[in-house]
Each structure stands twice: as C-alpha cells, then as structure tokens.
C-alpha atoms as a PDB file:
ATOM      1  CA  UNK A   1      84.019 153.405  94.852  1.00  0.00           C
ATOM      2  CA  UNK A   2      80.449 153.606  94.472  1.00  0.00           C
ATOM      3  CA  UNK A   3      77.467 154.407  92.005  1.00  0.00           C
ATOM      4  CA  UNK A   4      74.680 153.473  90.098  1.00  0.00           C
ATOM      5  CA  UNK A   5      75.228 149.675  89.237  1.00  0.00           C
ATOM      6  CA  UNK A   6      74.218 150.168  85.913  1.00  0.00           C
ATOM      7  CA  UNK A   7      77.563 151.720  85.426  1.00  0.00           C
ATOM      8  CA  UNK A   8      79.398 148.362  86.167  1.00  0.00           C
ATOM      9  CA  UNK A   9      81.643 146.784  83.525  1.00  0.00           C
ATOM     10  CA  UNK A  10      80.491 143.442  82.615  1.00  0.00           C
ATOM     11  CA  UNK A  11      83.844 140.831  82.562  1.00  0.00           C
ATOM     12  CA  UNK A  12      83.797 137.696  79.998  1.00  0.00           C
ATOM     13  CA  UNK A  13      87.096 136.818  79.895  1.00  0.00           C
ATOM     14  CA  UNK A  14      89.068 134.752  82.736  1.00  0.00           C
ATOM     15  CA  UNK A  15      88.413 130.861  83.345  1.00  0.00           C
ATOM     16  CA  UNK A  16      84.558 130.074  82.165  1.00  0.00           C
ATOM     17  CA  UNK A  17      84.328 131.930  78.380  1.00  0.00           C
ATOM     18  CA  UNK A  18      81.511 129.255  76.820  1.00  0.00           C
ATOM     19  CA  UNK A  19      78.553 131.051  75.674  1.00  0.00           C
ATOM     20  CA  UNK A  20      79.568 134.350  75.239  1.00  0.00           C
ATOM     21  CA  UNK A  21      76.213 135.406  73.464  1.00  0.00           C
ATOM     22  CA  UNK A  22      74.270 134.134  76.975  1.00  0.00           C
ATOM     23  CA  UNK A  23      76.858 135.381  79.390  1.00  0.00           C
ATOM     24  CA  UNK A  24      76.327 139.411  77.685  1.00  0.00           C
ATOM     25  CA  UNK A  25      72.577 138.600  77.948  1.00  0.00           C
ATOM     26  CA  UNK A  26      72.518 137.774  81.518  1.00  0.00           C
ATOM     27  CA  UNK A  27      74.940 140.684  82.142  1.00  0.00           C
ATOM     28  CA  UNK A  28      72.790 143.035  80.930  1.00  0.00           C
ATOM     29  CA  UNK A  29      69.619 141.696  83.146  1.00  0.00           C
ATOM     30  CA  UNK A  30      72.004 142.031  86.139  1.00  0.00           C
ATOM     31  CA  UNK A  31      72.368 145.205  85.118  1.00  0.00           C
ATOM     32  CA  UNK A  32      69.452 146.201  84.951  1.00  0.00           C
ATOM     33  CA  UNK A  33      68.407 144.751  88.265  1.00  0.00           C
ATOM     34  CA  UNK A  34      70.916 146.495  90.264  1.00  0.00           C
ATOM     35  CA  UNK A  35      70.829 150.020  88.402  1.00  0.00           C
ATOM     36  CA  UNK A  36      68.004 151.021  91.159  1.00  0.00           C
ATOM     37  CA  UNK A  37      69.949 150.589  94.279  1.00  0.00           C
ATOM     38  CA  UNK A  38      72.507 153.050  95.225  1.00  0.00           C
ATOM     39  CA  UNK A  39      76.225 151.186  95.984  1.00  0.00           C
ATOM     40  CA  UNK A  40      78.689 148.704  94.635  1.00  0.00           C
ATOM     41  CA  UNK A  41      77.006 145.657  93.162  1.00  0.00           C
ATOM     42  CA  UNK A  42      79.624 142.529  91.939  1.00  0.00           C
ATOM     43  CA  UNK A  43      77.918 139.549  90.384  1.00  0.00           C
ATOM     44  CA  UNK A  44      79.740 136.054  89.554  1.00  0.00           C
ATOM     45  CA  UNK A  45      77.880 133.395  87.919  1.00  0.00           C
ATOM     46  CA  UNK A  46      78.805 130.362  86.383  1.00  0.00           C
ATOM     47  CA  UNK A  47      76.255 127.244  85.252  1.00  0.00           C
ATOM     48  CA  UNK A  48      78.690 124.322  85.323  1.00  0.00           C
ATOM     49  CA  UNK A  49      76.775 122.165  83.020  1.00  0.00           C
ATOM     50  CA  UNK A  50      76.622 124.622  80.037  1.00  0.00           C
ATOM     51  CA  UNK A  51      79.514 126.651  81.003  1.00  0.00           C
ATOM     52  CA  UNK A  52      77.767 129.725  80.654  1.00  0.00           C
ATOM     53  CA  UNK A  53      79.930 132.228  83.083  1.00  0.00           C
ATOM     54  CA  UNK A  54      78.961 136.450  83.945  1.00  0.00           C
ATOM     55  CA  UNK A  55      81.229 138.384  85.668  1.00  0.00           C
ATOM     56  CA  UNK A  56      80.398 141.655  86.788  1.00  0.00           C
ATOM     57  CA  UNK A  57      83.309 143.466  88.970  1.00  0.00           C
ATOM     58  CA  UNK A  58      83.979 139.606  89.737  1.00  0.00           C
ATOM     59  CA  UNK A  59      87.677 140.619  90.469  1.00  0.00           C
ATOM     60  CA  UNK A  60      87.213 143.413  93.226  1.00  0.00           C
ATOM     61  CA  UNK A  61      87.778 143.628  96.706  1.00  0.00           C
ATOM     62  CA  UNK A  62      84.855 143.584  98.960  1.00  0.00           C
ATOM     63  CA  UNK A  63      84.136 143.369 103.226  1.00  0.00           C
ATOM     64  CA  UNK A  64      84.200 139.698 103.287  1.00  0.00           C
ATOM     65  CA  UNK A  65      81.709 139.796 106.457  1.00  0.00           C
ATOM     66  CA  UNK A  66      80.781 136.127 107.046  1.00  0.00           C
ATOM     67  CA  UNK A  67      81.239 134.755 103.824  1.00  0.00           C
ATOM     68  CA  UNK A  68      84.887 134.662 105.196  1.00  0.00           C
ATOM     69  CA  UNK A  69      83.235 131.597 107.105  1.00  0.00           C
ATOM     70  CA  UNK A  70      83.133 129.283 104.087  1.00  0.00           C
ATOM     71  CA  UNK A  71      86.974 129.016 103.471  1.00  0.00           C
ATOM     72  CA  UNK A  72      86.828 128.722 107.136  1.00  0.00           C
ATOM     73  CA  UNK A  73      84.675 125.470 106.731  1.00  0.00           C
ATOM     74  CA  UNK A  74      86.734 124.165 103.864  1.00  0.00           C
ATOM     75  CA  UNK A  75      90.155 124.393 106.154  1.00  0.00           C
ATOM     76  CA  UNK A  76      88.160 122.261 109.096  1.00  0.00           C
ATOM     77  CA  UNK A  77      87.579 119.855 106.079  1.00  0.00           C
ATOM     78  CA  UNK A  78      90.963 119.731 104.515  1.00  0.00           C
ATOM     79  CA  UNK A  79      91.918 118.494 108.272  1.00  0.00           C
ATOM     80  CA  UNK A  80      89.498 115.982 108.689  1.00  0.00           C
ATOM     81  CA  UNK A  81      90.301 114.664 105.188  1.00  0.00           C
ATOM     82  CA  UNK A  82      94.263 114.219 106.696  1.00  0.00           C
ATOM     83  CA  UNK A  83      93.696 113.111 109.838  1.00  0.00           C
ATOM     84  CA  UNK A  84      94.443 116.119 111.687  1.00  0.00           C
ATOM     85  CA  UNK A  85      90.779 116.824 113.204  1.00  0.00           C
ATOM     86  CA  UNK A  86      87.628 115.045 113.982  1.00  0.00           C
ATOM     87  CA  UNK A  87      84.084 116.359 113.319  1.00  0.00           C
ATOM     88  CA  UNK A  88      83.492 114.988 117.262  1.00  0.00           C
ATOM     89  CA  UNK A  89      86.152 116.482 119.146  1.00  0.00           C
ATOM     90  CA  UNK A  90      84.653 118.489 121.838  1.00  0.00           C
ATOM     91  CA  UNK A  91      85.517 122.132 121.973  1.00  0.00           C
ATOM     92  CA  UNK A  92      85.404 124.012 125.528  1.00  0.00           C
ATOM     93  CA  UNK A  93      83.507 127.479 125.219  1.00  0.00           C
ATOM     94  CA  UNK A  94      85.376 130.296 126.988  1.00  0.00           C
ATOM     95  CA  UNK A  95      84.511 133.825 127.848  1.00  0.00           C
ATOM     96  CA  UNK A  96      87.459 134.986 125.085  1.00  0.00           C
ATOM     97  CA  UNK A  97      85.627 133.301 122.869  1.00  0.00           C
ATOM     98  CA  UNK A  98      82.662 135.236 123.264  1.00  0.00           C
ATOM     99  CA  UNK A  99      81.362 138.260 120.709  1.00  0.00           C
ATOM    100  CA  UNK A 100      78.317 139.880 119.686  1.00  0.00           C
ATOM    101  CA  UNK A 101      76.986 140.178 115.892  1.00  0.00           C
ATOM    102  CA  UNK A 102      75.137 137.080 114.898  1.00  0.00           C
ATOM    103  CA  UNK A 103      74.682 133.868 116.582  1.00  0.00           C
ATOM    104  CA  UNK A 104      73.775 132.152 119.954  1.00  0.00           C
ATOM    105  CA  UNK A 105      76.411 131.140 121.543  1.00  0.00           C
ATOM    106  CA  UNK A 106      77.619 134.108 123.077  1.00  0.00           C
ATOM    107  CA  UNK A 107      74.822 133.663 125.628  1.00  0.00           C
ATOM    108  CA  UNK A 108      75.977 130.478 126.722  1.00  0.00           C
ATOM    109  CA  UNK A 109      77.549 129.575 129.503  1.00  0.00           C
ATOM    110  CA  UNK A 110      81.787 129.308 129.838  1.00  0.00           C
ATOM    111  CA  UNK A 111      82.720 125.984 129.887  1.00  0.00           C
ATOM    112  CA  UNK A 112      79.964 124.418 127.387  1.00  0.00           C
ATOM    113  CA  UNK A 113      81.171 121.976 125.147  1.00  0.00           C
ATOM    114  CA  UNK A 114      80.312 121.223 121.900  1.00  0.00           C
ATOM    115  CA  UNK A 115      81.480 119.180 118.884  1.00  0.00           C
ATOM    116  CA  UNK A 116      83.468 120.770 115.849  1.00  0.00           C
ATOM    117  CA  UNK A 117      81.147 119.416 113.254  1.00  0.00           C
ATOM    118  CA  UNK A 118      77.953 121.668 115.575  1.00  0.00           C
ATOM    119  CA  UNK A 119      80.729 124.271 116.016  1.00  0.00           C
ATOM    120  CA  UNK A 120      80.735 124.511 112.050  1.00  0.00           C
ATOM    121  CA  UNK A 121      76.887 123.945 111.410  1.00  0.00           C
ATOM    122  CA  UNK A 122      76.081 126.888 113.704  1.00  0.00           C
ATOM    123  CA  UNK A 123      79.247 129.114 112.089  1.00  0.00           C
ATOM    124  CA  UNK A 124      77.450 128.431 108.974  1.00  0.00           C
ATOM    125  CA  UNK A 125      73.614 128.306 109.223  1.00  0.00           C
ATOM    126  CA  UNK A 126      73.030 130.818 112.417  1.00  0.00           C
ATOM    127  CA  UNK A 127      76.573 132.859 110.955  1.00  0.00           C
ATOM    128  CA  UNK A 128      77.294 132.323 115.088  1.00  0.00           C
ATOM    129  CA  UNK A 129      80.468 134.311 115.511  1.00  0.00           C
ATOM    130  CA  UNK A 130      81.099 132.630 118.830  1.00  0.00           C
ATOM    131  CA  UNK A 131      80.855 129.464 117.499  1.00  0.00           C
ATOM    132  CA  UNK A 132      83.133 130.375 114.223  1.00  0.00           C
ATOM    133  CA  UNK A 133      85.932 131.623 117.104  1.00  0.00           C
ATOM    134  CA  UNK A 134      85.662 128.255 118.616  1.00  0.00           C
ATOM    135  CA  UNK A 135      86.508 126.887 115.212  1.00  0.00           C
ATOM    136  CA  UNK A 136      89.390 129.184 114.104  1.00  0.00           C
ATOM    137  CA  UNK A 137      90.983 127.323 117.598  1.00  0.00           C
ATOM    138  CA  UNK A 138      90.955 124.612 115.396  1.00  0.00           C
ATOM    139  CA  UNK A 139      91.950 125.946 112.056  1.00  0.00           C
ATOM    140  CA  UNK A 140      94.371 128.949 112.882  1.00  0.00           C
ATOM    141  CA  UNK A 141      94.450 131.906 110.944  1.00  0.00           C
ATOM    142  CA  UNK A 142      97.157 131.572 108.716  1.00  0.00           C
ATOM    143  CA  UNK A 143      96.325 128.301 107.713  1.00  0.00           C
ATOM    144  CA  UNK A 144      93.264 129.097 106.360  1.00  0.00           C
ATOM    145  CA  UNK A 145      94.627 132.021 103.822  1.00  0.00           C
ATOM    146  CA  UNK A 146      97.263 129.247 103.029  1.00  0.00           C
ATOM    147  CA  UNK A 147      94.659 126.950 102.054  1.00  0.00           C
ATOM    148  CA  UNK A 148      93.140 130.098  99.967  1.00  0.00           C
ATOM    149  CA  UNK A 149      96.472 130.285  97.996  1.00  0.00           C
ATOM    150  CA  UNK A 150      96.350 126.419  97.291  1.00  0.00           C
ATOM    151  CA  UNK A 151      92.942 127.077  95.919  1.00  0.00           C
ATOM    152  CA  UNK A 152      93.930 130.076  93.821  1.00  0.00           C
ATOM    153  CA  UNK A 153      92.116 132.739  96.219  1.00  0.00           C
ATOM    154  CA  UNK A 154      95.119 134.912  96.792  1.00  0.00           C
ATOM    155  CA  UNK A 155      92.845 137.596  97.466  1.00  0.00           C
ATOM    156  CA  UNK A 156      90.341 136.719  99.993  1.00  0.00           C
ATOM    157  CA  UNK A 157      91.937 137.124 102.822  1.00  0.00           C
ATOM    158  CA  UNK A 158      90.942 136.177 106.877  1.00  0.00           C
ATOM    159  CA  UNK A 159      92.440 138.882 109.559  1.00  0.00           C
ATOM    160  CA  UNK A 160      91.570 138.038 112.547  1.00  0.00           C
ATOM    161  CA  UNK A 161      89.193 136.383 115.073  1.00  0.00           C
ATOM    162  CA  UNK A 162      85.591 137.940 114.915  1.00  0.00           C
ATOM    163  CA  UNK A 163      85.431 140.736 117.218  1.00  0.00           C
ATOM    164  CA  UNK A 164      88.234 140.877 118.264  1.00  0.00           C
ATOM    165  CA  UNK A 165      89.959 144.025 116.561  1.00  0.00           C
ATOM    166  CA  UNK A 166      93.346 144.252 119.228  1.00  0.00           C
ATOM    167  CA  UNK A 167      94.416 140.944 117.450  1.00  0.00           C
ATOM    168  CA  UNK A 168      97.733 141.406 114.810  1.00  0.00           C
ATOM    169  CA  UNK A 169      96.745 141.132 110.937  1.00  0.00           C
ATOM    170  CA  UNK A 170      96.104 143.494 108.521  1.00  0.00           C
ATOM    171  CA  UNK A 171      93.832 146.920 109.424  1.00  0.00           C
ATOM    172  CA  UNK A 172      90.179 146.518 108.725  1.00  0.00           C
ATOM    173  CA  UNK A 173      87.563 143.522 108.006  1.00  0.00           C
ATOM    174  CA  UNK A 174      88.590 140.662 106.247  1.00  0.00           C
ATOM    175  CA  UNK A 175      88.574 140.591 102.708  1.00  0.00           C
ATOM    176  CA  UNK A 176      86.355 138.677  99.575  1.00  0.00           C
ATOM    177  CA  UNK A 177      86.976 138.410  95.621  1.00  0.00           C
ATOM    178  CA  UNK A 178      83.556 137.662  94.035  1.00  0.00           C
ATOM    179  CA  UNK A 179      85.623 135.107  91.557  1.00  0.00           C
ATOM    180  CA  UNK A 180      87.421 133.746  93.978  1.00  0.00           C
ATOM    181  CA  UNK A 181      84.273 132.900  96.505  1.00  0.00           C
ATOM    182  CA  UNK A 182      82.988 131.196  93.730  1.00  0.00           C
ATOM    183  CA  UNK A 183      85.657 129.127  92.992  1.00  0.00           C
ATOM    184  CA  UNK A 184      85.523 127.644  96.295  1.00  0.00           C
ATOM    185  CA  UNK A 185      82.221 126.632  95.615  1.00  0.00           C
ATOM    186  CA  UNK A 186      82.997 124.918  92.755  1.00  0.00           C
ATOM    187  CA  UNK A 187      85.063 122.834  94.381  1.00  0.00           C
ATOM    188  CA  UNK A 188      82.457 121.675  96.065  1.00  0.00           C
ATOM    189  CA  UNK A 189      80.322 120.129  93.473  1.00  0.00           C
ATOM    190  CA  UNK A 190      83.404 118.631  91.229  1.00  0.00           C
ATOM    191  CA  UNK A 191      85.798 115.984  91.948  1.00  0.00           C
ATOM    192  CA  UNK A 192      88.906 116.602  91.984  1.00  0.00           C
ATOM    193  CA  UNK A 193      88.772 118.603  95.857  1.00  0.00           C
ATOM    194  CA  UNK A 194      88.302 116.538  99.710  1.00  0.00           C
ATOM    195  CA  UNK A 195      86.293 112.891  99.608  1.00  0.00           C
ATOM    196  CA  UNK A 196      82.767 112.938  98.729  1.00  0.00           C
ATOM    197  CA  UNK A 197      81.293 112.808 102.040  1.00  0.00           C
ATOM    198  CA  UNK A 198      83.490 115.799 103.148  1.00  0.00           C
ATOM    199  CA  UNK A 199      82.224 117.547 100.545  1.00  0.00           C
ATOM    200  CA  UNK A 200      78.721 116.523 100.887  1.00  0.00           C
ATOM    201  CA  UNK A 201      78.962 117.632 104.294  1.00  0.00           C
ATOM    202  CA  UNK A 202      79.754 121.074 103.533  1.00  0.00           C
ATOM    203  CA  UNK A 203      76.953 121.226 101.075  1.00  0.00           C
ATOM    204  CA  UNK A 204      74.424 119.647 103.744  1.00  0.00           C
ATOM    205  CA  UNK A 205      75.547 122.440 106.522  1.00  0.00           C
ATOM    206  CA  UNK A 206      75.413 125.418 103.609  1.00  0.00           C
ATOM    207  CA  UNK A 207      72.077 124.266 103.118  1.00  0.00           C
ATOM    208  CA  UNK A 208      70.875 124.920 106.182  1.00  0.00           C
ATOM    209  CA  UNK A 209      71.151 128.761 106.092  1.00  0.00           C
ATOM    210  CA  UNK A 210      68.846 130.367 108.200  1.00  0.00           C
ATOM    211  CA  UNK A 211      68.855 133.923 106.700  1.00  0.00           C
ATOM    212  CA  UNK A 212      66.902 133.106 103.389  1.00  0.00           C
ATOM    213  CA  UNK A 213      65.792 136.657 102.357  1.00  0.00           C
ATOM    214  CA  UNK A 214      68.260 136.960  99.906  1.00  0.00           C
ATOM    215  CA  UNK A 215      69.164 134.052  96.744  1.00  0.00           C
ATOM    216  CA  UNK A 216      66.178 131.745  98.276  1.00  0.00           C
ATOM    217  CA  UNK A 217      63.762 134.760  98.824  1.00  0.00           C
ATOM    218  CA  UNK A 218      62.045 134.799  95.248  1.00  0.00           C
ATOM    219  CA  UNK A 219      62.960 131.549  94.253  1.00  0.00           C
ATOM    220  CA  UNK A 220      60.157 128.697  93.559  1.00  0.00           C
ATOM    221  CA  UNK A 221      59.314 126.631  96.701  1.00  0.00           C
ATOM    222  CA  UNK A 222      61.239 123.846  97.245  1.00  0.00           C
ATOM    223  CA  UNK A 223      64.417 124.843  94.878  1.00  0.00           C
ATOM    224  CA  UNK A 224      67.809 123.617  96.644  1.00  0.00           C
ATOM    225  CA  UNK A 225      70.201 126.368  98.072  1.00  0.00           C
ATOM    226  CA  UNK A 226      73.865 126.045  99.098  1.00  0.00           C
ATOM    227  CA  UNK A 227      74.515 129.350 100.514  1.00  0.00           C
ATOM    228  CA  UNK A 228      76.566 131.707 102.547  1.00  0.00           C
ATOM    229  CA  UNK A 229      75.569 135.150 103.890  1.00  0.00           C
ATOM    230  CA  UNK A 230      77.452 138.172 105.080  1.00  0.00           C
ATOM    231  CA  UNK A 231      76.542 141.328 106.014  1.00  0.00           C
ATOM    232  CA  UNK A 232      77.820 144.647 107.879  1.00  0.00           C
ATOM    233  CA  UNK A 233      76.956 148.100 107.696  1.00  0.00           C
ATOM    234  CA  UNK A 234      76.261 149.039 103.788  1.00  0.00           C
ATOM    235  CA  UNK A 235      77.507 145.373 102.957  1.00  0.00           C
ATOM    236  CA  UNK A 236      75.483 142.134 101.714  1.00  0.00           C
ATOM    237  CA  UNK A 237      76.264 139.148 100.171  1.00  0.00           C
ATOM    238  CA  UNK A 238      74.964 136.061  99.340  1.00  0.00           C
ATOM    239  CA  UNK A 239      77.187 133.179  97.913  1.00  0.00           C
ATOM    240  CA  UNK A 240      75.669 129.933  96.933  1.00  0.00           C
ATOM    241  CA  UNK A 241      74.821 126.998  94.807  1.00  0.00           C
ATOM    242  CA  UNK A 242      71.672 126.834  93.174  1.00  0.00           C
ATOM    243  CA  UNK A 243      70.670 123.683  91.732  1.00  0.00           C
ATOM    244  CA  UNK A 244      68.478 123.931  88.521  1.00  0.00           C
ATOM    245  CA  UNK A 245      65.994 120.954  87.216  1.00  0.00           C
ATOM    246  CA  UNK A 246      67.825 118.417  85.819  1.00  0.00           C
ATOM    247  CA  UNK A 247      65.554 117.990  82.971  1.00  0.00           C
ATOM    248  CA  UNK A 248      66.020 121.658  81.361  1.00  0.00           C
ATOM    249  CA  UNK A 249      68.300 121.776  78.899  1.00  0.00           C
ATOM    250  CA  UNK A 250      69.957 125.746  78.782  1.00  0.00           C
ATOM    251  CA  UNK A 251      67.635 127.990  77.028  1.00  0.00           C
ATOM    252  CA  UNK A 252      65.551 125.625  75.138  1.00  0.00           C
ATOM    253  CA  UNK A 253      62.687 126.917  73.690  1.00  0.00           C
ATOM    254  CA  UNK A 254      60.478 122.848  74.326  1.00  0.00           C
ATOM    255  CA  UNK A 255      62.007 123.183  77.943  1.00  0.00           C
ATOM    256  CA  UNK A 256      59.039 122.594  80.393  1.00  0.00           C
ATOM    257  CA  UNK A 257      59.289 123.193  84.340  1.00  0.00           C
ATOM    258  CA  UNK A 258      58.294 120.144  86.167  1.00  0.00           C
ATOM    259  CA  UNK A 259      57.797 120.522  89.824  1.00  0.00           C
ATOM    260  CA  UNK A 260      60.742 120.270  92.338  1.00  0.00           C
ATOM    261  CA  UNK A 261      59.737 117.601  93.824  1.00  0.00           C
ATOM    262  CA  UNK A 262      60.407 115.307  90.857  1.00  0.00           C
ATOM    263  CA  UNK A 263      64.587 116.586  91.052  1.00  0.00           C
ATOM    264  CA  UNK A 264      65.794 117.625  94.281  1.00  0.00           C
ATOM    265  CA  UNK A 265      69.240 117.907  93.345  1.00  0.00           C
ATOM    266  CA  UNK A 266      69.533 119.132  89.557  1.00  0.00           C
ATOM    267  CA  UNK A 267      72.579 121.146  87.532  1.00  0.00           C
ATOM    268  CA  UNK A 268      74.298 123.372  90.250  1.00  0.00           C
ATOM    269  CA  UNK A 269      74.792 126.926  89.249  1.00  0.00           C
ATOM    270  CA  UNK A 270      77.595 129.545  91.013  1.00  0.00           C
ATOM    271  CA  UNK A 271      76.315 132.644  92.126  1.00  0.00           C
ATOM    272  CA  UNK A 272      77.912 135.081  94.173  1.00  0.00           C
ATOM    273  CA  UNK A 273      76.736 138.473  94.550  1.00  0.00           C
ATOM    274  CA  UNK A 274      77.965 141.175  96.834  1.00  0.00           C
ATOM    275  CA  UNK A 275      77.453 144.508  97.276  1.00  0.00           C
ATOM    276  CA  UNK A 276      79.605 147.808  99.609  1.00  0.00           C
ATOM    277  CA  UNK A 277      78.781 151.537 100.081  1.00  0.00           C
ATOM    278  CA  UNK A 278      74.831 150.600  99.836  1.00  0.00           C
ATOM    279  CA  UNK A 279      72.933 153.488 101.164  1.00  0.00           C
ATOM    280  CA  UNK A 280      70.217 151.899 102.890  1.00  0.00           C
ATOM    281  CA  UNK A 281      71.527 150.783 106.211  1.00  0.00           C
ATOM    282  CA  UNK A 282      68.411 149.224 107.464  1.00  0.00           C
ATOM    283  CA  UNK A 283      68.971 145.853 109.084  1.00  0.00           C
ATOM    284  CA  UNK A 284      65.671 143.780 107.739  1.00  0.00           C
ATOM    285  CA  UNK A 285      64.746 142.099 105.307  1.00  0.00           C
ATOM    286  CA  UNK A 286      63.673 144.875 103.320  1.00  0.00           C
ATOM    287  CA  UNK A 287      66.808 146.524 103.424  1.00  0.00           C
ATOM    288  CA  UNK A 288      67.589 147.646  99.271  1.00  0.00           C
ATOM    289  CA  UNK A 289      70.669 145.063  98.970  1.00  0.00           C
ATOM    290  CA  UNK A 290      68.501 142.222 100.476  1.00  0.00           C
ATOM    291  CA  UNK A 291      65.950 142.543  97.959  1.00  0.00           C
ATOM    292  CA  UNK A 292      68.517 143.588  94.444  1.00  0.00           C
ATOM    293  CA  UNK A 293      70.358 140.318  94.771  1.00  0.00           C
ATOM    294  CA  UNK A 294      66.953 138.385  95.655  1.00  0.00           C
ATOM    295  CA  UNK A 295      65.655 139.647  92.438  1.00  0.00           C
ATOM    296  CA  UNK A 296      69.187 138.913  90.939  1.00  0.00           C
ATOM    297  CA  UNK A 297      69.221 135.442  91.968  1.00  0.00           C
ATOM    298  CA  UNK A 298      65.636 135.044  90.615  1.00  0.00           C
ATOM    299  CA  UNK A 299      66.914 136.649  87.336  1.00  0.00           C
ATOM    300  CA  UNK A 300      69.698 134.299  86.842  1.00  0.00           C
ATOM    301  CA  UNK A 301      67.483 131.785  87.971  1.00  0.00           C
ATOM    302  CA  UNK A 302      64.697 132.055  85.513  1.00  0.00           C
ATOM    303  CA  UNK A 303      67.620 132.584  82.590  1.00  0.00           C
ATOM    304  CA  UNK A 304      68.793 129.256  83.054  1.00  0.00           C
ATOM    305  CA  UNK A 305      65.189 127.306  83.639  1.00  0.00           C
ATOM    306  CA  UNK A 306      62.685 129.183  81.880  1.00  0.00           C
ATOM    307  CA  UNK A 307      61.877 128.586  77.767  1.00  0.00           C
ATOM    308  CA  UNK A 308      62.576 131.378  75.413  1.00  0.00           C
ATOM    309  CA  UNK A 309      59.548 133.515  74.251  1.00  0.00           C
ATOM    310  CA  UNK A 310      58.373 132.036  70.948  1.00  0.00           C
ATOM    311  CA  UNK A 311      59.408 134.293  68.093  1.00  0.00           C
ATOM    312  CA  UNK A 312      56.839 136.595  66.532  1.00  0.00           C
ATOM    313  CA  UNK A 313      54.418 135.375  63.581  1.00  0.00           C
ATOM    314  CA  UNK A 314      55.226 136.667  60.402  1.00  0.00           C
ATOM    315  CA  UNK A 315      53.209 139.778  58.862  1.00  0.00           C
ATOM    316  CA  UNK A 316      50.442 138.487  56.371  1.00  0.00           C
ATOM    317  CA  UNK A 317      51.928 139.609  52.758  1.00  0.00           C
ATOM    318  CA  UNK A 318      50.105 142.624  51.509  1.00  0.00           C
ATOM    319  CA  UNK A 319      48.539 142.088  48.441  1.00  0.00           C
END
C-alpha cells in the first residue's frame, strides 16, 4: 500500500487519548510534512508528561529493518535482570556469524572476542549486524518474540538471524508495529519494567546512535536522543526518545526556551516514525525519507517546546 501521505488516517483512540484537541493538531502538521514524499509514512507520538498521544497508521505492519534490534536489547536485559547473562561474558566471533549491511565487525578476524554489553553497544549505535548475530547467540529467537508478547507487541515479530535467509521462520524481513515500537520505549523511561540501571543502560547505548540524519538532524544542538534506526531498500525509520526542557510547560503561551545546557535530561517524548514503498532509493543522507521524518521530528519537536503565537489585536472600532 502506498501513496501520498497526506492521505493517511490520523488514529486517536487506543491507550494515550489526553488532549485530543493537540493530538488532531499535531496530526495534521505530520500530515502535512509527509504529503511531499512519495510512500507509506506511520507516525506514533506520545509526550508522557502531558499525555498528548498522535497516531498516524500507528497499527500497521512495516520492514522492521534494525529497529528489530531494540527488543533484541531489551531480551539481553530481561536476562541480566534474572541472572541468566552477564554484560561481561565474552562472546567468540565466528565466520557464521559474519554478514554484510551495516557494521564493523564483519571485517574482523574469527575468533575475536568481545563482551555482550560491546556486543549490544555496537548492535545498537553502529546497527553492526555481525555483532547483533553474536547477541541473538545469547538471546535466541523465540525468546525474544516471547518477551514481545509479555510486553503486548504481538505484532513485531523477529525471523531470523541477519543475513541469513536459509534459516526456518516466517518468509520475508522481520516485522514492526509503529505502536508497539513505542511501547517498548516507554518502558524504558517508567518504572514498573527491569531495575533502573538496566534501564539506564539501554537508554545510555540508544544514545549513542551514530546515524543522526534523521530525529537528531534538525533538532537544536545539544537536545538528548534515545534512538533506533532501520533502513532497507524504500524503508526508514527512526524510533526514539526525545527529551524536551524540563521547564516548558505543554503549549504555554509565557513558555521561554532556555538553553540545553541548563536541562540535559527533560520530559521524554515517544516518537516513532517509519516509512515503506518510498520512491527514492538513494542511500545518503539526502535520501526523501531521511529528511520527511527529520522535519517530522523537528515538527513534533517545536509543538511541544515552542510558545503559541500571540493572538491577533483587536480591530480599532469604527466610528
């Protein structure tokens, strides 16, 4: 299914339904940011301190690419929280192993060990394939879409190992709901999911993303990103945390930007945004979906920070 993404329907209802007034505003930026670019465009948003949540074909099935790699990360966690793994326990690099796509650790040699916790970090900031295959030793496949049911993800679903297509599991790429990415992220920043430090951990390795031409590219300097990329042929996502300054209350119009140095940290705010059947196929960072959710994520960003316009001065009466 593709098309203009003007065209998209624009879902309110589901967990998050506070501010419905905001959440049809924002929907209609989205919109409006996305009706340019020629393919599939799902947005899910939700800013956890106001509960303002958008949802724009939140509920769809998309190429997961290697945004797969975050429930990946969460399973590794859920079995360091119980004991089962250790974030030091060396893991021997084999030729299997090896794949091409992104990362760096399909040039090394067999036989290299490394740590699961720099197994993970370069799964998640370089998107290493190599390095995530070292990992799913550790995590399995099946126990990671388990752990996707416990958390409500029935949907997103992990095949197989990357690059390696003569594995058993279902035909084609592994699969990602919008809604669903983005309630994994939530988890995240609340309390009720893996000790803090396990979560902090996550956060501190999502944060090191490398690829930052999409949420982070228009963003002001300095603003903290959470994220996860993924991208294949007519596919890109970005799925992240965005932390807003603390100070601004939602859509105030006294609100005042201070600089980010004065909050580092801030109100976290969900976004997910993905995107299939895009026509541009270049791979830089000008490529059409690169730049619609950069301007997306600045869109939702400046929603949630920026003050309203001051209304207009009345008309002198006429005499």
């Amino acid at each position: 299914m593709s098309g203009l993404a003007s065209k998209l329907p624009v879902q309110t209802a589901g967990v998050c339904t506070a501010g419905e007034a905001q959440a049809e505003a924002l929907a209609c930026r989205l919109r409006q940011v996305a009706a340019g670019t020629k393919g599939t465009f799902a947005f899910y948003v939700h800013d956890l301190e106001s509960g303002v949540c958008v949802a724009i074909r939140a509920d769809e099935s998309f190429p997961a690419a290697s945004v797969i790699k975050l429930p990946i990360l969460l399973r590794v966690l859920e079995l360091v929280h119980a004991g089962e793994a250790h974030l030091d326990q060396p893991l021997r690099l084999t030729e299997w192993h090896k794949t091409g796509g992104s990362g760096v650790l399909q040039h090394f040699h067999s036989g290299l060990e490394v740590t699961l916790e720099d197994a993970c970090t370069a799964m998640i900031a370089l998107s290493d394939n190599t390095a995530t295959n070292l990992v799913l030793d550790v995590t399995g496949i099946d126990p990671v879409n388990a752990m996707l049911d416990r958390r409500e993800c029935p949907r997103t679903r992990l095949h197989r190992y990357f690059g390696k297509p003569e594995m058993p599991g279902p035909p084609g790429p592994s699969q990602a709901v919008p809604r669903e990415i983005g309630r994994l992220l939530e988890t995240l920043v609340g309390q009720d999911y893996l000790a803090a430090e396990l979560r902090a951990k996550a956060v501190a390795m999502l944060r090191l993303q490398t690829h930052r031409a999409l949420i982070p590219r228009l963003l002001p300097e300095g603003t903290s990103v959470a994220h996860k990329t993924g991208s294949l042929d007519g596919v890109r996502h970005d799925a992240g945390i965005i932390w807003r300054p603390r100070q601004l209350p939602v859509r105030s119009p006294k609100s005042e930007v201070r600089s980010r140095e004065e909050d580092a940290t801030g109100h976290p705010l969900v976004l997910v945004a993905m995107s299939r059947d895009v026509a541009d196929r270049r791979w830089t960072v000008e490529n059409a979906a690169e730049r619609t959710i950069a301007r997306a994520a600045k869109a939702v960003f400046d929603y949630f920070t920026l003050p309203l316009p001051a209304p207009p001065l009345p008309l002198p009466r006429r005499r």
